[in-house]
Protein backbone atom coordinates (compact mmCIF):
# COMPACT_ATOMS: atom_id res chain seq x y z
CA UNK A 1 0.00 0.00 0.00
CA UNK A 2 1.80 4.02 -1.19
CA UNK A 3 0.65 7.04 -0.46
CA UNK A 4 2.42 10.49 -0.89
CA UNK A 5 2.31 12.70 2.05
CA UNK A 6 4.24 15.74 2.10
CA UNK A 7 6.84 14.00 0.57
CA UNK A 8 6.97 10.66 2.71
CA UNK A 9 5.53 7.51 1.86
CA UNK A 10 4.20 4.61 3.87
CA UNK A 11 4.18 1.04 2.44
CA UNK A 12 3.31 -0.73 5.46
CA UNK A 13 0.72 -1.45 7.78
CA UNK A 14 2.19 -0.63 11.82
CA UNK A 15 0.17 -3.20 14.89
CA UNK A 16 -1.06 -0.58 17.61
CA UNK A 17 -3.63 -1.02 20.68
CA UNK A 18 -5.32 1.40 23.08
CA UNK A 19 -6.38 -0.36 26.47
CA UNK A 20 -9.14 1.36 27.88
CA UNK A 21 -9.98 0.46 31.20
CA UNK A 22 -13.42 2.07 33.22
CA UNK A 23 -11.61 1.60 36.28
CA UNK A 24 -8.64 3.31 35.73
CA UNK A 25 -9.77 7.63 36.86
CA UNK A 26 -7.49 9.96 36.10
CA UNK A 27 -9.81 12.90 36.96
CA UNK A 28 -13.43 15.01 35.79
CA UNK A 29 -12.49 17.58 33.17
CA UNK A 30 -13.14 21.61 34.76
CA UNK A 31 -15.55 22.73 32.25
CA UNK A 32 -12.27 25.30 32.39
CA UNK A 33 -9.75 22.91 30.81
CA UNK A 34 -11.27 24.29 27.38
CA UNK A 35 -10.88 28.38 27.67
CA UNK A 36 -9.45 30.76 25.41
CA UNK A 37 -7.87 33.80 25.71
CA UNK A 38 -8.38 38.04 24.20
CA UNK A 39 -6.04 39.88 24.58
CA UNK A 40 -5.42 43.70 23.32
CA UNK A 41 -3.11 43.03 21.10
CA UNK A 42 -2.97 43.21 17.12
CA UNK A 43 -6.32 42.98 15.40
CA UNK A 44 -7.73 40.36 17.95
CA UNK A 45 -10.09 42.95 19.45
CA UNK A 46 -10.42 45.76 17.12
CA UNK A 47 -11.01 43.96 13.50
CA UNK A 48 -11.65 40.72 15.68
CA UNK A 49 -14.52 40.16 17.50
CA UNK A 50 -15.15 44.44 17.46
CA UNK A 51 -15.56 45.83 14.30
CA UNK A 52 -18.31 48.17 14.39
CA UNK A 53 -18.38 49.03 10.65
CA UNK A 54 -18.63 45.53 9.67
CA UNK A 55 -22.15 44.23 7.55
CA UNK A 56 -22.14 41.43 10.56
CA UNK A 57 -21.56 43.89 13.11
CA UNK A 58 -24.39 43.96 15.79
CA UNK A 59 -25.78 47.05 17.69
CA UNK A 60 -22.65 47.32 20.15
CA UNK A 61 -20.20 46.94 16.95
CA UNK A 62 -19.03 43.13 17.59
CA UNK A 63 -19.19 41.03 15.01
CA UNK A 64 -21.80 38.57 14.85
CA UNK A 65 -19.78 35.88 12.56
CA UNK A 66 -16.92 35.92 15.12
CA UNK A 67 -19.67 35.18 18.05
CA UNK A 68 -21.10 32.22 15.88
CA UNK A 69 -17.66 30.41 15.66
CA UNK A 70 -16.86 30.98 19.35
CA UNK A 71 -20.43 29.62 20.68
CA UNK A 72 -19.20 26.33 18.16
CA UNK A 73 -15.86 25.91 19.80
CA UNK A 74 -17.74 25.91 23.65
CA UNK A 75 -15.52 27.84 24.51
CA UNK A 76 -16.04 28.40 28.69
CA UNK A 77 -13.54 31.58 29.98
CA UNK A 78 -11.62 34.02 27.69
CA UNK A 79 -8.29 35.69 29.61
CA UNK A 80 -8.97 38.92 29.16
CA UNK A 81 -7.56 41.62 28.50
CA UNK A 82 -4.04 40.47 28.87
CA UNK A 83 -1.13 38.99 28.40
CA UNK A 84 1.75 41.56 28.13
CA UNK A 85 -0.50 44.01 27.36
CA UNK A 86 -1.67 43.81 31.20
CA UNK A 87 1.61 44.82 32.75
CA UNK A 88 1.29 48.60 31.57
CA UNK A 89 -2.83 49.17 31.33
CA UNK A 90 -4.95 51.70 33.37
CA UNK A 91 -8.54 49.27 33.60
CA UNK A 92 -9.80 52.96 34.46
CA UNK A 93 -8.99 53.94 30.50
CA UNK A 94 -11.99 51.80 29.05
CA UNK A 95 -14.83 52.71 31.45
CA UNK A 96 -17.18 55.44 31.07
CA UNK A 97 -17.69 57.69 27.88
CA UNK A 98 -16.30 56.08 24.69
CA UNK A 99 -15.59 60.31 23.65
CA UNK A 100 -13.37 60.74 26.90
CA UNK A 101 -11.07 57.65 26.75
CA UNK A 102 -7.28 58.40 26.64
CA UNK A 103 -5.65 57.22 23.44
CA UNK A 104 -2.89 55.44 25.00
CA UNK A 105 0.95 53.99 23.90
CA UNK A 106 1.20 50.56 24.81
CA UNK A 107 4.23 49.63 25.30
CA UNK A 108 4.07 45.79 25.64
CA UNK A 109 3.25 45.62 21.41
CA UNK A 110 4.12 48.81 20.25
CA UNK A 111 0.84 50.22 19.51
CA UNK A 112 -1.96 52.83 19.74
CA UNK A 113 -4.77 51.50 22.07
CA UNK A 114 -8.20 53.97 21.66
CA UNK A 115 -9.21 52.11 24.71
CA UNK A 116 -12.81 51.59 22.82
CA UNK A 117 -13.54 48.19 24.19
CA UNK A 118 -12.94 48.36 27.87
CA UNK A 119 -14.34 45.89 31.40
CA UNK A 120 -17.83 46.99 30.90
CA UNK A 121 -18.03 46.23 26.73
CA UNK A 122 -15.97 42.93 26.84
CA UNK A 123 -18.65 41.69 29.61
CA UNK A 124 -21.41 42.39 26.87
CA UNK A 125 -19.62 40.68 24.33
CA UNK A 126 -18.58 37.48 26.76
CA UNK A 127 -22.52 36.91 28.05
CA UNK A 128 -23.29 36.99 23.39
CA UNK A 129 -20.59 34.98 23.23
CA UNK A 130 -21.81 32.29 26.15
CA UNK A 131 -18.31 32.63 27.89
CA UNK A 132 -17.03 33.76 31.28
CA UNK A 133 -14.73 36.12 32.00
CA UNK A 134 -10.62 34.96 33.09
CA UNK A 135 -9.97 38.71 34.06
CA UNK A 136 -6.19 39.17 34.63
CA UNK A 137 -4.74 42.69 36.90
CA UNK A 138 -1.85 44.76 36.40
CA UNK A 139 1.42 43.18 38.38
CA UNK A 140 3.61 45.48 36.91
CA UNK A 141 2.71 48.86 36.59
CA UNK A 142 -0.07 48.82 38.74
CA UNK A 143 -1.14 48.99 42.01
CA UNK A 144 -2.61 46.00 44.57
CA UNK A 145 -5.33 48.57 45.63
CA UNK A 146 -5.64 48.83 41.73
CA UNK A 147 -6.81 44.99 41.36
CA UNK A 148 -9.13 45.12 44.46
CA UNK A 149 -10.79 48.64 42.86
CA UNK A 150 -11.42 46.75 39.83
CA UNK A 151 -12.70 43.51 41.54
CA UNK A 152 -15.13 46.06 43.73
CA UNK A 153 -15.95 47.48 40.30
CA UNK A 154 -17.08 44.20 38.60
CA UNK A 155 -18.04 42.05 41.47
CA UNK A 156 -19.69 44.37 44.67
CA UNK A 157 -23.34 44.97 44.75
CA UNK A 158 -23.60 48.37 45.28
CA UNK A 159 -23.81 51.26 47.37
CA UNK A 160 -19.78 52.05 47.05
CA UNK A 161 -17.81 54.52 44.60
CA UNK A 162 -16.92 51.89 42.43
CA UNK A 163 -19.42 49.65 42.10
CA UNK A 164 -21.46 52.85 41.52
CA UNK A 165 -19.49 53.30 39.05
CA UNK A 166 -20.49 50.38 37.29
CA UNK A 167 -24.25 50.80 37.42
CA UNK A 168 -23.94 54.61 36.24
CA UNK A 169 -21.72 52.91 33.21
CA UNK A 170 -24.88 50.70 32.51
CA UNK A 171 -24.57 47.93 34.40
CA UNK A 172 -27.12 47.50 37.63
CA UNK A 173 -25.80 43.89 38.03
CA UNK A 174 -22.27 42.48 39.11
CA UNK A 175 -20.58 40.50 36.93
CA UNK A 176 -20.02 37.86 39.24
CA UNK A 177 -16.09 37.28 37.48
CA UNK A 178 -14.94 34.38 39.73
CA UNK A 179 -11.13 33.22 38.51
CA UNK A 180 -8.80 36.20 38.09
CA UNK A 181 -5.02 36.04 36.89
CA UNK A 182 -2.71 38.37 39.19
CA UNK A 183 -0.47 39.82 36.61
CA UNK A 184 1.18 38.00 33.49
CA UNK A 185 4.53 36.24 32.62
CA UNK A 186 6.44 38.38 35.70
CA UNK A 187 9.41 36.04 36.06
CA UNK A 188 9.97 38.07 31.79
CA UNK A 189 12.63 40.46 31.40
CA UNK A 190 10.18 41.75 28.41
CA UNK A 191 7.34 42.53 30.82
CA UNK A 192 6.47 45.97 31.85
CA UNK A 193 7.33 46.35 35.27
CA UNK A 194 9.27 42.94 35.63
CA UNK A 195 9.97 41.66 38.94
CA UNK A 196 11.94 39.07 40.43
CA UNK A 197 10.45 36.28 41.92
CA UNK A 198 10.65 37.51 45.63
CA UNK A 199 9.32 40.88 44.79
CA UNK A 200 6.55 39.56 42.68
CA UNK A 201 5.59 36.87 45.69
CA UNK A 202 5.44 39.25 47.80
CA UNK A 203 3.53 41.71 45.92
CA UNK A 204 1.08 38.77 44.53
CA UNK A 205 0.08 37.90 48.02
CA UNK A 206 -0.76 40.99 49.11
CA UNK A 207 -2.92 41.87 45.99
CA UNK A 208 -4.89 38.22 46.74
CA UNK A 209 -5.31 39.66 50.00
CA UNK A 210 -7.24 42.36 48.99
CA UNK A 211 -9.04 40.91 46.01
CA UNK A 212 -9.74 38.21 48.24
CA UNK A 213 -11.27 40.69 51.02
CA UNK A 214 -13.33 42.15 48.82
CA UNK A 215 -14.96 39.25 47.20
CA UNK A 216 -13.85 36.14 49.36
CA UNK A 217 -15.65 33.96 46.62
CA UNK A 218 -12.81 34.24 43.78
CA UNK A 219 -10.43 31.82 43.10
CA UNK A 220 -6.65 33.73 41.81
CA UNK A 221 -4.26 32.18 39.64
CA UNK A 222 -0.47 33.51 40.38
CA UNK A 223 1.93 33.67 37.66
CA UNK A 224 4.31 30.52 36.98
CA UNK A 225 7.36 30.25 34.70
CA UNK A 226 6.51 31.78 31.54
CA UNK A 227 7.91 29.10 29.91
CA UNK A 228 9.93 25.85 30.53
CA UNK A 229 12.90 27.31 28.68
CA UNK A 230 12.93 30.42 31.13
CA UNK A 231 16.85 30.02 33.04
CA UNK A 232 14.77 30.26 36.27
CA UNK A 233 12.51 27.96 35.62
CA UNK A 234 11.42 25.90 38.00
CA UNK A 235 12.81 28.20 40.98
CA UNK A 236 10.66 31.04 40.29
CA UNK A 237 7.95 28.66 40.92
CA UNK A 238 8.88 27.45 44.28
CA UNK A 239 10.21 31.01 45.76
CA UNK A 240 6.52 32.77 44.24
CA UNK A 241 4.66 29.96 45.78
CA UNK A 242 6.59 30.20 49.13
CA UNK A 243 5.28 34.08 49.36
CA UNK A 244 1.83 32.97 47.67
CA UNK A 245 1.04 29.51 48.35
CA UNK A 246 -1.82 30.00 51.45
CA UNK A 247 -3.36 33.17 48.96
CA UNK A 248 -3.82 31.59 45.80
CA UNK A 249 -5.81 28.92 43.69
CA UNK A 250 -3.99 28.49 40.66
CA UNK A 251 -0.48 28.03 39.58
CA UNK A 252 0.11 29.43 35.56
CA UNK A 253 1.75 27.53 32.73
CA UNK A 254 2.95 28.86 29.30
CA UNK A 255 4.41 27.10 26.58
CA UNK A 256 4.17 27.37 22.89
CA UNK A 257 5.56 25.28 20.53
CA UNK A 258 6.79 25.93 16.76
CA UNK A 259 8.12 23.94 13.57
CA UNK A 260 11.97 24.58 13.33
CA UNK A 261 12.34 22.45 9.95
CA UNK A 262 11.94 19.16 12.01
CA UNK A 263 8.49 17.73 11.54
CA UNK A 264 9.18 14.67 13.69
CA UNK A 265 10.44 16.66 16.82
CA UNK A 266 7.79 19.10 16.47
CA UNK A 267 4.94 16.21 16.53
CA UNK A 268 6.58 15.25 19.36
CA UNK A 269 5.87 18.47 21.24
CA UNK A 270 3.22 16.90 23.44
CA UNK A 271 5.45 15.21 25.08
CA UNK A 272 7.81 17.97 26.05
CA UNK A 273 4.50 19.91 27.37
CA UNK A 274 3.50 16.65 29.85
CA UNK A 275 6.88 16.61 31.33
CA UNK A 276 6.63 20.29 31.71
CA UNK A 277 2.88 19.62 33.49
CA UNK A 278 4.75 17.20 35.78
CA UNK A 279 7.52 19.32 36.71
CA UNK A 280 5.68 22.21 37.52
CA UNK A 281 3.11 19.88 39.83
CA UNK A 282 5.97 18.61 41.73
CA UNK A 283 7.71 22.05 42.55
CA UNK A 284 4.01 23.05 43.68
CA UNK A 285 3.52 19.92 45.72
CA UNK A 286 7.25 20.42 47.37
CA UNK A 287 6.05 23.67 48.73
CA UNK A 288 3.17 22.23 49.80
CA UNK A 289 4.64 19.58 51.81
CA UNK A 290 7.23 22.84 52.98
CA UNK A 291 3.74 24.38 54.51
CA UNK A 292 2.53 21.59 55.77
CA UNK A 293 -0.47 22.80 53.63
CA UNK A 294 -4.22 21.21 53.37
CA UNK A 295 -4.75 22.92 50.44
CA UNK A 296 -3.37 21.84 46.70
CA UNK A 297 -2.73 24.78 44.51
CA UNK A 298 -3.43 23.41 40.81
CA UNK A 299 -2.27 24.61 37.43
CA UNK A 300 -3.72 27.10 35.15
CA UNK A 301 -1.81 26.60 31.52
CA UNK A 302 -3.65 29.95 30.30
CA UNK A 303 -1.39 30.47 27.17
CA UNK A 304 -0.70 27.34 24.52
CA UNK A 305 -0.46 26.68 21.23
CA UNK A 306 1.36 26.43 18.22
CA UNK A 307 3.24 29.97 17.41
CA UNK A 308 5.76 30.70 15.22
CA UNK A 309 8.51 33.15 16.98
CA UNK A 310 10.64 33.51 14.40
CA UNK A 311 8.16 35.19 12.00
CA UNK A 312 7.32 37.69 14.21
CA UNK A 313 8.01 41.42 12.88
CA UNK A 314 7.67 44.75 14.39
CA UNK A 315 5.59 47.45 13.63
CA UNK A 316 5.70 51.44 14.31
CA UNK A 317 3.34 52.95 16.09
CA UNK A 318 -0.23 51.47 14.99
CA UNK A 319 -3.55 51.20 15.96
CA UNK A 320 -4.36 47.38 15.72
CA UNK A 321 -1.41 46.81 13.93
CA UNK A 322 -1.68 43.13 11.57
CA UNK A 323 0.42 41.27 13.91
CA UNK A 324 1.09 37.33 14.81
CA UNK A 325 -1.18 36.36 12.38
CA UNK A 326 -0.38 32.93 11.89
CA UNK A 327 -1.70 30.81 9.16
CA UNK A 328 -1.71 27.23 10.37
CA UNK A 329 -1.21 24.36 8.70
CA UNK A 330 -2.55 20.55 8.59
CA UNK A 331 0.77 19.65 10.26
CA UNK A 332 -0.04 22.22 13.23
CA UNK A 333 -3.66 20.92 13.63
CA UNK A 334 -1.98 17.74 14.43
CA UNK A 335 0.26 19.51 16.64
CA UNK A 336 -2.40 21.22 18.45
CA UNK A 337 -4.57 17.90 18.95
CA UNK A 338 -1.48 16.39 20.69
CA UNK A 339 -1.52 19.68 23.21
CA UNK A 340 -4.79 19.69 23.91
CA UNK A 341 -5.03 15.70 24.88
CA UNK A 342 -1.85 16.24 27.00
CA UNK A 343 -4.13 18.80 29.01
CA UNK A 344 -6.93 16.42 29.28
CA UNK A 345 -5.10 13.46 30.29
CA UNK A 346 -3.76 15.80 33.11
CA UNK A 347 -6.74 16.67 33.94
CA UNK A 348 -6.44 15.80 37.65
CA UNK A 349 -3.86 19.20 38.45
CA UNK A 350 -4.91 21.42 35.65
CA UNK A 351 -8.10 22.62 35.62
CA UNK A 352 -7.86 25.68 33.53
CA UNK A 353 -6.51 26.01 29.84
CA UNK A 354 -6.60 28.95 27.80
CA UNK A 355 -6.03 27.76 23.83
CA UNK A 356 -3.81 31.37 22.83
CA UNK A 357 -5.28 33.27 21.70
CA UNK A 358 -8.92 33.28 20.19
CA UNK A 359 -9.21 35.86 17.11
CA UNK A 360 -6.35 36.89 14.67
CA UNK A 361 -3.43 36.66 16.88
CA UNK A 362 -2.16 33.01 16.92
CA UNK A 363 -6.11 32.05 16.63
CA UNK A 364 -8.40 29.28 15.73
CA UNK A 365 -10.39 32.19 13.75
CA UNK A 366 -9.21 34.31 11.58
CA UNK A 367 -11.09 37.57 9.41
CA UNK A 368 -11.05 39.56 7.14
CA UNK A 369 -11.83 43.73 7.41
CA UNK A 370 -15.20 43.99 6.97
CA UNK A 371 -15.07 40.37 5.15
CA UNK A 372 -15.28 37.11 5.57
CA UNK A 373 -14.55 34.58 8.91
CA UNK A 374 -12.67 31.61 8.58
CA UNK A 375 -12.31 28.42 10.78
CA UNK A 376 -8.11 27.38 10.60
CA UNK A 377 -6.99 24.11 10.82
CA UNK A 378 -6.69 24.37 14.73
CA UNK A 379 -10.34 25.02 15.18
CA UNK A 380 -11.45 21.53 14.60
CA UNK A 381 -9.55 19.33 17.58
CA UNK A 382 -9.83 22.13 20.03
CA UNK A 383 -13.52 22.00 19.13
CA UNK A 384 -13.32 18.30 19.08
CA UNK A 385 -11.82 18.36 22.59
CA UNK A 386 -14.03 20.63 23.90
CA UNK A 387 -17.23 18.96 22.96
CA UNK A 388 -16.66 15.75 23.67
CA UNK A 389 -13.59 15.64 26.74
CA UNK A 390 -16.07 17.03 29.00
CA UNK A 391 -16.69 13.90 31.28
CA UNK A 392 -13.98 11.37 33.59
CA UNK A 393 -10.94 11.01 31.72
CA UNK A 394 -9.51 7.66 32.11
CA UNK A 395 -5.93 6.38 31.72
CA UNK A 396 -5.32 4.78 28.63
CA UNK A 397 -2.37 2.22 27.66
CA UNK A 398 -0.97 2.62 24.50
CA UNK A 399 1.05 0.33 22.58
CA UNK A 400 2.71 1.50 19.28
CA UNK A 401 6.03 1.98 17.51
CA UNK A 402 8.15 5.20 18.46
CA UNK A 403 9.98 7.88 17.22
CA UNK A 404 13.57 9.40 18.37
CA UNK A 405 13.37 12.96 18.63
CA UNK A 406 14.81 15.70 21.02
CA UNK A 407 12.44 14.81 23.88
CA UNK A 408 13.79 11.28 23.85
CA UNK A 409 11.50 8.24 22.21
CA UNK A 410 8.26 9.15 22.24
CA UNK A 411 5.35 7.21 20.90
CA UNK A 412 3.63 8.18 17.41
CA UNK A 413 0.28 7.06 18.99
CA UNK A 414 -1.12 9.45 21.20
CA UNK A 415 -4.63 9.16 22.78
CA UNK A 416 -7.09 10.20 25.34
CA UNK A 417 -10.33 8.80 26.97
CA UNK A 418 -13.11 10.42 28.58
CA UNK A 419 -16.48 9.26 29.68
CA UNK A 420 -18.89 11.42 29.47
CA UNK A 421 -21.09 12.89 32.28
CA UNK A 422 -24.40 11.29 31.69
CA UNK A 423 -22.19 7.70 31.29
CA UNK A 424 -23.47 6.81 28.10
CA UNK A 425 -20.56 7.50 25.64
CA UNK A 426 -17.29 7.12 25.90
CA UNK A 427 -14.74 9.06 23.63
CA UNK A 428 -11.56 7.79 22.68
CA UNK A 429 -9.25 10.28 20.54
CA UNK A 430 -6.47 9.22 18.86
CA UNK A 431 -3.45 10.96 16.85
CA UNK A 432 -1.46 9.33 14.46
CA UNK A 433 2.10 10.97 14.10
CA UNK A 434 3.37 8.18 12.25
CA UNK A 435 4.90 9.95 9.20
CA UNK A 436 4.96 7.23 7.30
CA UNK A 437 2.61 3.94 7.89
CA UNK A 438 -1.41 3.12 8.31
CA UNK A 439 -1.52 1.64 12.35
CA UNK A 440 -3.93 -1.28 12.34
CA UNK A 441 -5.09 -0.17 15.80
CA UNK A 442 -6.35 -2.40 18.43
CA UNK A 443 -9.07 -0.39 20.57
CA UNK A 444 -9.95 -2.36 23.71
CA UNK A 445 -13.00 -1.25 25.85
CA UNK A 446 -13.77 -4.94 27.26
CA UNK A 447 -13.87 -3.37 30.27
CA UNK A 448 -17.01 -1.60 29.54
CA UNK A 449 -18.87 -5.26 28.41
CA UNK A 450 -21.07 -4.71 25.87
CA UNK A 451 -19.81 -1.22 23.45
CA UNK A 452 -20.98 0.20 19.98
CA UNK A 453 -18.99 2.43 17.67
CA UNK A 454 -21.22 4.91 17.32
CA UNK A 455 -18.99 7.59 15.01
CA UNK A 456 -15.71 7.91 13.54
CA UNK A 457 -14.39 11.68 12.77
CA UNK A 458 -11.03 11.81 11.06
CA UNK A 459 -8.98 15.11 10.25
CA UNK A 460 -6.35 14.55 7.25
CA UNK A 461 -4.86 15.50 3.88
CA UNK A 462 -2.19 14.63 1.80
CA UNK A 463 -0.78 18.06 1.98
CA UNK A 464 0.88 18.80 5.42
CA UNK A 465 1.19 22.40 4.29
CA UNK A 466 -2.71 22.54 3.47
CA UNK A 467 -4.20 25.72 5.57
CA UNK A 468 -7.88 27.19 5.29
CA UNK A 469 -8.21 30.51 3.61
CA UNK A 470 -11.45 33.07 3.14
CA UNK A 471 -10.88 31.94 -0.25
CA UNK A 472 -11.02 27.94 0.56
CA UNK A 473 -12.68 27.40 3.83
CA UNK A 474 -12.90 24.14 3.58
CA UNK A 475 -9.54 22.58 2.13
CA UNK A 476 -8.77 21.05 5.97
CA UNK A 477 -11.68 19.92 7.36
CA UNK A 478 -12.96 16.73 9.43
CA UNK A 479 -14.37 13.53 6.91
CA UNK A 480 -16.73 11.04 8.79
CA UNK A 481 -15.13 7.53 8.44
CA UNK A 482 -17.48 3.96 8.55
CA UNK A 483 -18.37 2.36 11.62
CA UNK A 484 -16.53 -1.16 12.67
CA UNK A 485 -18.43 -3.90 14.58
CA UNK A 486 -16.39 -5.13 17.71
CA UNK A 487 -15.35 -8.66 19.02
CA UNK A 488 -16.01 -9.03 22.88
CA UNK A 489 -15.74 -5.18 23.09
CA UNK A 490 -12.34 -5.20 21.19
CA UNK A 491 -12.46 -2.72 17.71
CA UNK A 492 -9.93 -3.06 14.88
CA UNK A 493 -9.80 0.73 13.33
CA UNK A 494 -6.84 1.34 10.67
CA UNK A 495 -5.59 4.45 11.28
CA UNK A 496 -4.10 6.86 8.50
CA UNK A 497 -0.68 8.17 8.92
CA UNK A 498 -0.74 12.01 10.44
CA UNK A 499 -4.01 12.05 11.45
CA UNK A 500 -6.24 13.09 14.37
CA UNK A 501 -9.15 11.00 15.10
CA UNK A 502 -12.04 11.39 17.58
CA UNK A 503 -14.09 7.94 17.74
CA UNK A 504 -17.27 8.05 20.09
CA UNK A 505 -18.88 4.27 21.68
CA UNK A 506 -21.94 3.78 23.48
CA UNK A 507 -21.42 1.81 26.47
């Protein structure tokens, strides 16, 4: 059997088996594990999901085709608005009078922010959207009476200056924001107001304090490494969470991952993220054990995906400047459904995942001024993931050939298993980053007794450097495969060579 795939060509058929067993809980997905993230930054809120000039724009200027697409990804919280935008922005800008907001330099992406879409507007557009709110504070420039100020503003009742505020801005209700990030990527020399890791401890557990004073029902995430490649990783970590530990909720992740002209290494990329997951848990759980804590702190991975660095340019002064607009590729779908089952199948420390970012910028959607929307490859196993890995994941055993790459031998069968919450279905997703060969795949639920294959979604194409454009939408999309019968709960699937596959059983 040939086939041409970007160049390589498989002649064989590879033996592979996924052991599913009912009894083996890893943990229940947090409806939170499948977030996104906004940030002001290039056109992912002006020309993104605000554009008020647009023929799909509604009567507050967002765009109704962008608020279609996130409603079909489920997405639960957006981070909002920040990222290294965060570190240097007045919240006090975007509230009140659109005709009296300060233009403003940002200095995080070099560009003009009008401060048009502030708090108040971005709460419209997340209840139209069916999302929460991840609402991250200012670590760097700001002030921890800032962050409690705006909590008061969002979250208090009433009868104080500002949550006054809010209901002379036009809105009588609280928001009722519950998870909040206390500042962004700190432990980076790039980040407005940088701090080291003592300093930003100490100043992260004091803002909690407040925040927490004021509405005692929120749960904080503090900022972790901002990457696994950061020299201090994992120390700033442990010396944050030695300051922070009995204040916070959350622990924050970052990692992106990008194609340096070594497919195999970056299918592998999965793998480096799990070992950063682990990593990270066990510096947490080492100050734990320090504090002779009852509490766990758990991990918020609020910025991943595939981004590519290297094509990053600058830009002078500009108001929603065209910037990180990557155009992903069937290879980085494939990428991407490796991240996102790494998340799930570590389900039982992280409970919040932000896929970065939503619109534009690094994005599962992508627009066009006052034109079309477009779904990019990436769009269809985060959506994949998020409808159906709601549920109990359980551990799965997987058996298949390996590759040799820079994280060490790592398997070219990754998968995932979640049962979901009513405990009729159980979904089994499996990636193939074989380059080369079909895997005549062995999928054992005998555990379950009796089990039907009830659908079989597969994302492929022969072209790894296929990508969906506003002119051809639909050049990478999913293909429904035929149903097999099982033996004794045991399914024989043959699965194509770099592919993502999402196969759903009744049990």
């Amino acid at each position: 059997m040939t086939n041409g795939i970007r160049g390589y060509t498989f002649v064989r058929n590879m033996k592979s088996r996924i052991i599913v067993d009912r009894n083996q809980f890893i943990a229940e997905t947090d409806d939170r594990l499948f977030s996104s993230f906004i940030e002001h930054l290039g056109r992912a809120v002006y020309g993104g999901i605000y554009e008020p000039d647009h023929p799909e724009a509604d009567d507050q200027g967002f765009r109704k085709d962008v608020i279609s697409l996130v409603k079909e990804l489920g997405v639960d919280l957006v981070r909002y608005p920040g990222g290294n935008f965060v570190s240097g922005y007045n919240w006090k800008d975007g509230i009140g009078p659109r005709s009296s907001r300060p233009v403003r330099l940002d200095l995080a992406w070099h560009s003009i922010e009008s401060n048009q879409i502030g708090i108040d507007e971005f709460y419209d557009w997340s209840v139209k959207s069916g999302t929460k709110i991840l609402a991250a504070v200012n670590m760097g420039t700001g002030l921890p009476r800032e962050a409690g100020e705006l909590v008061e503003y969002c979250n208090f009742p009433g009868g104080t200056y500002w949550s006054d505020l809010r209901k002379k801005n036009g809105h009588e209700q609280p928001y009722g924001i519950k998870t909040w990030c206390v500042g962004n990527e700190m432990d980076g020399k790039w980040q407005t107001g940088h701090l080291e890791a003592a300093d930003y401890g100490k100043k992260a557990r004091e803002t909690a304090k407040i925040m927490k004073w004021i509405d005692p029902s929120i749960e904080l995430v503090v900022c972790g490494s901002a990457s696994s490649d950061m020299p201090t990783f994992p120390e700033w970590d442990r010396t944050v969470l030695e300051y922070a530990y009995d204040s916070v909720d959350y622990l924050s992740l970052h990692r992106y991952y990008e194609n340096f002209n070594n497919d195999t290494d970056f299918l592998a990329s999965w793998a480096n993220m799990d070992h950063f997951i682990k990593t990270v848990t066990a510096a947490v759980d080492y100050v734990k054990t320090l504090k002779r804590s009852e509490r766990t702190v758990n991990l918020s991975f609020d910025e991943w995906n595939v981004w590519y660095q290297q094509n990053q340019k600058e830009h002078d002064w500009m108001s929603a400047p065209p910037i990180l607009e990557d155009h992903y590729s069937m290879l980085d779908a494939l990428v991407v459904a490796g991240l996102g089952l790494t998340l799930v199948n570590n389900a039982d420390r992280v409970k919040i995942a932000c896929l970065a970012q939503l619109v534009n910028v690094i994005a599962p959607i992508f627009t066009e001024k006052g034109g079309r929307a477009v779904r990019q490859t990436i769009f269809y196993p985060f959506k994949d993931i998020s409808l159906y890995a709601r549920g109990t994941v359980l551990r799965t055993c997987v058996q298949s050939s390996t590759a040799e790459t820079k994280y060490g031998s790592v398997p070219v069968m990754c998968s995932a298993a979640v049962v979901s919450r009513d405990g009729q279905f159980v979904t089994v997703f499996c990636l193939n980053t074989d380059k080369k060969d079909v895997h005549e795949t062995q999928i054992d639920l005998s555990s379950f007794g009796k089990a039907q294959m009830i659908s079989w979604q597969e994302l492929s194409n022969h072209d790894m450097n296929a990508k969906n454009t506003c002119d051809a939408p639909d050049t990478v999309v999913p293909s429904v495969k035929e149903c097999t019968g099982g033996k004794n709960g045991v399914f024989e699937v043959y699965v194509q060579p770099l592919s993502w596959n999402v196969l759903r059983f009744s049990i």
